[in-house]
N, C-alpha and C. Protein backbone atom coordinates (compact mmCIF):
# COMPACT_ATOMS: atom_id res chain seq x y z
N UNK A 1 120.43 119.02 115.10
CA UNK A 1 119.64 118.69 113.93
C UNK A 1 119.11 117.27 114.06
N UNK A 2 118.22 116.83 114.18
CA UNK A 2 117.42 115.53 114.04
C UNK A 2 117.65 114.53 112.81
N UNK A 3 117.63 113.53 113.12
CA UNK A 3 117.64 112.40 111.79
C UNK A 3 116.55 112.39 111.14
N UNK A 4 116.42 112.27 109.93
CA UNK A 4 115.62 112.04 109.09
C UNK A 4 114.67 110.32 109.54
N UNK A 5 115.06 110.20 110.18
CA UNK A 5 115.05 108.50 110.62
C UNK A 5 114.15 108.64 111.85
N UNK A 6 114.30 109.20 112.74
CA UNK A 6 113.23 109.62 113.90
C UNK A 6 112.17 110.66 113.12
N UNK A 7 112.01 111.34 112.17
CA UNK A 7 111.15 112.29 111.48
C UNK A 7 109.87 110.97 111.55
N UNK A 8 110.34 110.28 110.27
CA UNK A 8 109.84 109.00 109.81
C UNK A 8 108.91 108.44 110.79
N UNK A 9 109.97 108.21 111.71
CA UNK A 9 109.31 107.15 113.21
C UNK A 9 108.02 107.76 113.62
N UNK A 10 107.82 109.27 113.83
CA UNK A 10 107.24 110.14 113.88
C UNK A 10 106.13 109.84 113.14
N UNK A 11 106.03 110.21 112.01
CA UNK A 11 105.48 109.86 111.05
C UNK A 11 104.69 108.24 110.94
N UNK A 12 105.05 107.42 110.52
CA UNK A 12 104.69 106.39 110.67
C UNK A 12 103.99 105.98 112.02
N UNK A 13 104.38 106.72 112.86
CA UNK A 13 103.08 106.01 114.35
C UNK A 13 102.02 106.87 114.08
N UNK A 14 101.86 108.53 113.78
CA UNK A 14 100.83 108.78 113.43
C UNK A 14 99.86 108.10 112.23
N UNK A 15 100.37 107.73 111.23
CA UNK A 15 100.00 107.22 110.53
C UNK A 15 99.26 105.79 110.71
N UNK A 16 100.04 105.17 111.91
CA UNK A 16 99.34 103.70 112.50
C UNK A 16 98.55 104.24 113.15
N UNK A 17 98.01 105.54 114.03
CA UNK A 17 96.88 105.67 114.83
C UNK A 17 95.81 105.99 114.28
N UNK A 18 96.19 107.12 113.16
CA UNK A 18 94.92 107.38 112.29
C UNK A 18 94.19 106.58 111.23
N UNK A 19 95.15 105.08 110.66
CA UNK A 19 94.46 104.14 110.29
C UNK A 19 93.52 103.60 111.95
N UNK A 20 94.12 103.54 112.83
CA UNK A 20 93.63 102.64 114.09
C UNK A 20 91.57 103.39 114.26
N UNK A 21 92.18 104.27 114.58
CA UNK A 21 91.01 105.37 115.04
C UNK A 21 90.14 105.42 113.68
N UNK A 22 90.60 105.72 112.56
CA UNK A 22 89.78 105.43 111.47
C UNK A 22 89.04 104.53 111.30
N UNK A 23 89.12 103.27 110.99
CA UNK A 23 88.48 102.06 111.04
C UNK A 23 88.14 102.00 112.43
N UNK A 24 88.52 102.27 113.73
CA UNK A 24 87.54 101.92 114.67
C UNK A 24 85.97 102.55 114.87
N UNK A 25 86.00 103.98 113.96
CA UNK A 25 85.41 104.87 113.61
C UNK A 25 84.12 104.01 112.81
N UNK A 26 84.79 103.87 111.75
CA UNK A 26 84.04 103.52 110.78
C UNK A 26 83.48 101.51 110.94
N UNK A 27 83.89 100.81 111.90
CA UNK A 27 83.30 99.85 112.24
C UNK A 27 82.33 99.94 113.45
N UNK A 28 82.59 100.74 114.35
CA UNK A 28 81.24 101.63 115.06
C UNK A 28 80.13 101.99 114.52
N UNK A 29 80.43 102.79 113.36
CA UNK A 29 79.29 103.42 112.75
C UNK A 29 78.81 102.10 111.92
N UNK A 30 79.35 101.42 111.64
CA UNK A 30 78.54 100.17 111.15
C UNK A 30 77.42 99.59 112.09
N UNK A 31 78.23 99.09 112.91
CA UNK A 31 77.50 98.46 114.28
C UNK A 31 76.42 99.16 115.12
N UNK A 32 76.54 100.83 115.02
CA UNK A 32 75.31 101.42 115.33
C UNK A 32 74.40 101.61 114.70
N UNK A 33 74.84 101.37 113.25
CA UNK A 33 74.41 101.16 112.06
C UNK A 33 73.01 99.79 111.40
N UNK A 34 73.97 98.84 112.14
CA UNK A 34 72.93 97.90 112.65
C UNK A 34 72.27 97.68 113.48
N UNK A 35 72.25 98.16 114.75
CA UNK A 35 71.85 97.99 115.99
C UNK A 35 70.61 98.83 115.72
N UNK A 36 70.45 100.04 115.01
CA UNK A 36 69.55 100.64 114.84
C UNK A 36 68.32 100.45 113.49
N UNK A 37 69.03 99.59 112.93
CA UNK A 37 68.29 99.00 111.46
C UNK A 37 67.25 98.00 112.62
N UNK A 38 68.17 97.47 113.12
CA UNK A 38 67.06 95.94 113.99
C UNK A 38 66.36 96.60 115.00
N UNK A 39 66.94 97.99 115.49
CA UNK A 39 65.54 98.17 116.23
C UNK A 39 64.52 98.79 115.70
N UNK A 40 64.81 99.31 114.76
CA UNK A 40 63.53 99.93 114.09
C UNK A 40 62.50 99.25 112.78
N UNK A 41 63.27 97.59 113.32
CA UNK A 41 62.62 96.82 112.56
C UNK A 41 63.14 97.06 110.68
N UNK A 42 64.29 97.27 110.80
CA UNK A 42 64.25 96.91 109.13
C UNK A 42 66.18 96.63 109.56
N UNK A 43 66.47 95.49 108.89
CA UNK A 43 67.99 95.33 108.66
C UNK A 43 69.17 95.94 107.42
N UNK A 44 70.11 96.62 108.37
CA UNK A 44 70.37 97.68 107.44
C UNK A 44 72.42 97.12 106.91
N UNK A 45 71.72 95.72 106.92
CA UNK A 45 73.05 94.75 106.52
C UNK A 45 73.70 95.30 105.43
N UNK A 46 73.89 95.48 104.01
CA UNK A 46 74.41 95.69 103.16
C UNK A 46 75.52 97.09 103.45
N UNK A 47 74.95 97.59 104.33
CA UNK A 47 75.51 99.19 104.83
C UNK A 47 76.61 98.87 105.96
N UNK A 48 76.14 97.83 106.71
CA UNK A 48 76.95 97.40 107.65
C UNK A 48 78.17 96.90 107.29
N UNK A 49 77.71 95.98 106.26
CA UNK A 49 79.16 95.20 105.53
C UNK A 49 79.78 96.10 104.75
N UNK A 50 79.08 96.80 104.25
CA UNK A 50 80.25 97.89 103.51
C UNK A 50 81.16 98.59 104.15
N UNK A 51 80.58 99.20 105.13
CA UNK A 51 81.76 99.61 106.38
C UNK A 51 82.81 98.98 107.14
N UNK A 52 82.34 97.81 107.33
CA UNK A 52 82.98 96.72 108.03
C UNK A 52 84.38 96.88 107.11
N UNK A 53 84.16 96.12 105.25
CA UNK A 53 84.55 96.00 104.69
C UNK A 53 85.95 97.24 104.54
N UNK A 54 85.49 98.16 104.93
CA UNK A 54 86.50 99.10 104.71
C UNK A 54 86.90 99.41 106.20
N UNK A 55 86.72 99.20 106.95
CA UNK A 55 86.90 99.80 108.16
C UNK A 55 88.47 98.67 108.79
N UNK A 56 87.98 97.69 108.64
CA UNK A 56 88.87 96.20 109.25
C UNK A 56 89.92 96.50 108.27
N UNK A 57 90.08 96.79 107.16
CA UNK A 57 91.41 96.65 107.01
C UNK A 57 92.34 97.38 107.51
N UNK A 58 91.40 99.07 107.42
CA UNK A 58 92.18 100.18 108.28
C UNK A 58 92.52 100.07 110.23
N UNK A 59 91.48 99.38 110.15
CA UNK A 59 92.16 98.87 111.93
C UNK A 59 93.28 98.32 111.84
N UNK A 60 92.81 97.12 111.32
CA UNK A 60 94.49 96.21 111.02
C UNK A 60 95.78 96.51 110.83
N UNK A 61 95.27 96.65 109.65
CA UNK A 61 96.92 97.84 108.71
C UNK A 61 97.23 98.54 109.93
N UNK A 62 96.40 99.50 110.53
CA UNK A 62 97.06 100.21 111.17
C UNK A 62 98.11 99.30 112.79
N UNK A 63 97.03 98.59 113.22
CA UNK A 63 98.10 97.81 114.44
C UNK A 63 99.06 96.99 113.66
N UNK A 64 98.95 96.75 112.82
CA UNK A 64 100.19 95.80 111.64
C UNK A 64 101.61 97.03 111.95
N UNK A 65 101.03 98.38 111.31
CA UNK A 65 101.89 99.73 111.30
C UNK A 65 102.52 99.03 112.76
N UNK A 66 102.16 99.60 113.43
CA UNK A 66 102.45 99.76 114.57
C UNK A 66 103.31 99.04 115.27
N UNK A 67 103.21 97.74 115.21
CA UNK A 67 103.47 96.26 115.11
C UNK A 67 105.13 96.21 114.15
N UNK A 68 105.19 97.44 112.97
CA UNK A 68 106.39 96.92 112.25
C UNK A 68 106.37 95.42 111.52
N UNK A 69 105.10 95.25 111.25
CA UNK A 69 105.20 93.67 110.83
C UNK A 69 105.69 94.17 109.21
N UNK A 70 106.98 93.17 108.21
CA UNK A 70 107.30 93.60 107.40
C UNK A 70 106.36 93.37 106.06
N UNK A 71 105.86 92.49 106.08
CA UNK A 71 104.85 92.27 105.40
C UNK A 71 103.37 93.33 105.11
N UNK A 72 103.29 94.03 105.90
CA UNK A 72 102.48 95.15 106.34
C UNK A 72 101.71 96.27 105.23
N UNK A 73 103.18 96.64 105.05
CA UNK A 73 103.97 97.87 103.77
C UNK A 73 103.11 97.91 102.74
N UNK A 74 103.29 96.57 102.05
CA UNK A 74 102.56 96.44 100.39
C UNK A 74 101.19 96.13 101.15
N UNK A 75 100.40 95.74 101.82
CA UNK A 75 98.93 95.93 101.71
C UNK A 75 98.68 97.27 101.66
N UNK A 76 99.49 97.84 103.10
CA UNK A 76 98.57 99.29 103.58
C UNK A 76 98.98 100.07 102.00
N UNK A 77 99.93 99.88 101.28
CA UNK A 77 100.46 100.58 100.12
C UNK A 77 99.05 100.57 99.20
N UNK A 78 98.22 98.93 99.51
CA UNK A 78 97.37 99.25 97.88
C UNK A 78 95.46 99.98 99.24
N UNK A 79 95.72 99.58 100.30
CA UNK A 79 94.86 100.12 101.41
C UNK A 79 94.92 101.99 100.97
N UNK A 80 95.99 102.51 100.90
CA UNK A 80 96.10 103.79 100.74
C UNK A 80 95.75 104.81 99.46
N UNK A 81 95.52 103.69 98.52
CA UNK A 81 95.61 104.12 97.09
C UNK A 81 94.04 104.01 97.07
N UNK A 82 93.53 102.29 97.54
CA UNK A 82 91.79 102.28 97.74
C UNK A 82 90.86 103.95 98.64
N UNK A 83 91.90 104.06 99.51
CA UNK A 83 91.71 105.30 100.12
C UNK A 83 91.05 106.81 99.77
N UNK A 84 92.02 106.46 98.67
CA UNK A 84 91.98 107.80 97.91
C UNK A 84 90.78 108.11 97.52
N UNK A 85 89.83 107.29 97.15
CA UNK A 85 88.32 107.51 96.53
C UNK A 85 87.49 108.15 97.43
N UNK A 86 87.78 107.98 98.86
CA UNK A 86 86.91 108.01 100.32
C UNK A 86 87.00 109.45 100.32
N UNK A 87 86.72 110.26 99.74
CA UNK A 87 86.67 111.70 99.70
C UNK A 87 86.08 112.20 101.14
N UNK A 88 86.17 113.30 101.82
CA UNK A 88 87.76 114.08 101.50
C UNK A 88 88.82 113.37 103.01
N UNK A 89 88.29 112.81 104.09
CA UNK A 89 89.11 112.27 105.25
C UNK A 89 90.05 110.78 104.31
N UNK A 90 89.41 110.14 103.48
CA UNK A 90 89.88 109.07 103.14
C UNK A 90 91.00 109.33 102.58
N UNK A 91 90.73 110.44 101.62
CA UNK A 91 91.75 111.07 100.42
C UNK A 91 93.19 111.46 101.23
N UNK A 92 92.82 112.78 102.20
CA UNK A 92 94.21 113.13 102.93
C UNK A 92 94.40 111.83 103.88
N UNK A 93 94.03 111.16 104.26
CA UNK A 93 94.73 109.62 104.78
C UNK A 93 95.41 108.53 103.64
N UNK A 94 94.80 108.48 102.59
CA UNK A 94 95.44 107.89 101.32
C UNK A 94 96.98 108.49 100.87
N UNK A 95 96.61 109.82 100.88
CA UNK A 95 97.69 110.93 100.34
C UNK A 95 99.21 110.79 101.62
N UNK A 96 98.83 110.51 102.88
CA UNK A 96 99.67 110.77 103.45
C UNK A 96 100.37 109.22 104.17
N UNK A 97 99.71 108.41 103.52
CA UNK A 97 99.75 106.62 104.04
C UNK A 97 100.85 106.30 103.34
N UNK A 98 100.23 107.39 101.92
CA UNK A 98 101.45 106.86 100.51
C UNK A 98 103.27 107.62 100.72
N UNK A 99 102.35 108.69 100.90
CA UNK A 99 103.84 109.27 100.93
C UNK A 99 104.84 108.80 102.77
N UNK A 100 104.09 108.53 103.70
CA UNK A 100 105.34 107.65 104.35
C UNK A 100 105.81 106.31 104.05
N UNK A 101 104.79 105.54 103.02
CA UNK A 101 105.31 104.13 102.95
C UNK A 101 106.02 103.95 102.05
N UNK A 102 105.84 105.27 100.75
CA UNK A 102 106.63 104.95 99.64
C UNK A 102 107.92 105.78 99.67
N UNK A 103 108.31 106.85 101.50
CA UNK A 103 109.84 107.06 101.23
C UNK A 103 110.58 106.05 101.46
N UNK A 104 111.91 106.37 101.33
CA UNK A 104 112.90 105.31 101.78
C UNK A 104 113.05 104.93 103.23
N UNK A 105 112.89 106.22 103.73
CA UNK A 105 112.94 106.00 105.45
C UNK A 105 111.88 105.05 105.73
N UNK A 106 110.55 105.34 105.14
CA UNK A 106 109.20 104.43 105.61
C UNK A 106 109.48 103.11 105.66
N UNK A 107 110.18 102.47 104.13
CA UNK A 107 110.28 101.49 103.64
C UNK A 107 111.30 101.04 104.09
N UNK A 108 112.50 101.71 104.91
CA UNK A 108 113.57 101.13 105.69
C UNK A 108 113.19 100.74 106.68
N UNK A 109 112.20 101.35 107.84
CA UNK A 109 111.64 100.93 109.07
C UNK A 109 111.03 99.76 108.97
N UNK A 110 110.29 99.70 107.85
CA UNK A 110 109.20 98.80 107.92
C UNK A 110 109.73 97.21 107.21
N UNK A 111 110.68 97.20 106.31
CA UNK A 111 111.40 96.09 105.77
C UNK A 111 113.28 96.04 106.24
N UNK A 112 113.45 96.76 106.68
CA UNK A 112 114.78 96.63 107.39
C UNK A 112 115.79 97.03 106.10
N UNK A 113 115.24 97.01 104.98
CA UNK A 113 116.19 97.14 103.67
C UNK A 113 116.79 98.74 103.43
């Protein structure tokens, strides 16, 4: 029978890749985003930064995850909840960010407590 404790571990690295890949996703599509505003002669900045804006934290958070930095936890915690609005990839990434950071196992890995 397996520990509930390696489940988690489990858990939580997927969870650091699909923030990783997410925001690398979505700061790409920014950047092609712009690259293609300036070549077609119109700048398509406001669109860029909005992505950016959401994209960088989900990179982060996620190598933070990954990283075990303890401090980590309570951002990606309010990162996951902002999530939720991003219908429908954002939502099941919100939904499932929350429920590993807010078990005990999550919150044991990640703060040692």
């Amino acid at each position: 029978m397996k520990s509930p404790a390696i489940s988690m571990q489990k858990h939580l690295f997927m969870v650091s890749w699909l923030h990783i890949i997410f925001g690398g996703l979505l700061i790409s599509l920014s950047l092609t985003g712009l690259w293609l505003g300036v070549e077609r002669g119109g700048l398509n900045l406001p669109t860029t930064l909005i992505f950016v804006m959401i994209g960088l934290p989900l990179f982060l958070g996620g190598i933070g995850l990954l990283r075990r930095w303890p401090r980590i936890r309570n951002i990606m915690l309010i990162v996951g909840v902002m999530n939720l609005i991003n219908f429908p990839v954002g939502t099941v990434l919100g939904i499932y960010t929350l429920w590993v950071l807010w078990s005990p196992e999550g919150k044991q890995l990640l703060t040692g407590n």
